[in-house]
Protein backbone atom coordinates (compact mmCIF):
# COMPACT_ATOMS: atom_id res chain seq x y z
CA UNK A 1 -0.12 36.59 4.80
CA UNK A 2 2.34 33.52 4.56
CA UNK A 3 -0.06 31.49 2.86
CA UNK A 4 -1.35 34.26 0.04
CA UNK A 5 2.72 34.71 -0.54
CA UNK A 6 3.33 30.98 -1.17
CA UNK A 7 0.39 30.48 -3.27
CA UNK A 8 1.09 33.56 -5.52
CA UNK A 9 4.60 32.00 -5.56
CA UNK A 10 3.39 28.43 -6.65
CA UNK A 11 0.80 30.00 -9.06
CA UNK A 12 3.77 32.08 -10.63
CA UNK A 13 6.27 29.15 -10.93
CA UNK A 14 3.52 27.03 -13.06
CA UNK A 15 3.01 29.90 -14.94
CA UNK A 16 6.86 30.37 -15.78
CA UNK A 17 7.27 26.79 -16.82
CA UNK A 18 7.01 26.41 -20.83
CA UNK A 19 6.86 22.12 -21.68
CA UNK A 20 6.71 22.60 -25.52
CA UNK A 21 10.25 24.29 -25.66
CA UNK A 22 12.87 22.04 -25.93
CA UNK A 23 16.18 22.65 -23.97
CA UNK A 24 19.11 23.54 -27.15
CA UNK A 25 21.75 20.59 -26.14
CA UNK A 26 25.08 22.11 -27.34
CA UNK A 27 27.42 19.13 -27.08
CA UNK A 28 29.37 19.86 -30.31
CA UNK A 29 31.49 23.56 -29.41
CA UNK A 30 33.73 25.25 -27.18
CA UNK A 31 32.63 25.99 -23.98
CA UNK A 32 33.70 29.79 -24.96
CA UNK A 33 31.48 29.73 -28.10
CA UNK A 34 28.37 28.61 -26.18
CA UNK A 35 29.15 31.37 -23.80
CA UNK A 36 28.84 34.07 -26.87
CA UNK A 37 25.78 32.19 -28.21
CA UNK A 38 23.98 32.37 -25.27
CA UNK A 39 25.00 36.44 -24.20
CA UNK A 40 22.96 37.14 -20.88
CA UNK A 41 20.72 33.86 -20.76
CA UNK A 42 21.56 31.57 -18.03
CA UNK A 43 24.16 28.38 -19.11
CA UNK A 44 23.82 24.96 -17.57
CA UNK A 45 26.83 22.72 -17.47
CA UNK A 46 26.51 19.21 -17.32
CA UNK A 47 29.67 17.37 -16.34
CA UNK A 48 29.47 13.31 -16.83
CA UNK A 49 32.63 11.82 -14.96
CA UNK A 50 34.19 8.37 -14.80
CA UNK A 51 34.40 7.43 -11.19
């Protein structure tokens, strides 16, 4: 039963995966304004630091 689960699991995450879209970079607004843009779709913040 553990094996049928992870397969239909691995089968389903290939599935999910779309390579021709391209990722919008927003590097040019408020962090607010990309939060209205985007409305219920998940945002990803990348931070680049000095150390």
């Amino acid at each position: 039963m553990k094996f049928k689960f992870l397969l239909f699991s691995f089968f389903c995450f290939l599935l999910s995966c779309d390579s021709k879209l391209a990722y919008p970079w927003i590097t040019v607004s408020d962090l607010d304004q990309v939060f209205k843009i985007a409305g219920d779709k998940l945002v990803l913040i990348d931070f680049e630091t000095e150390w």
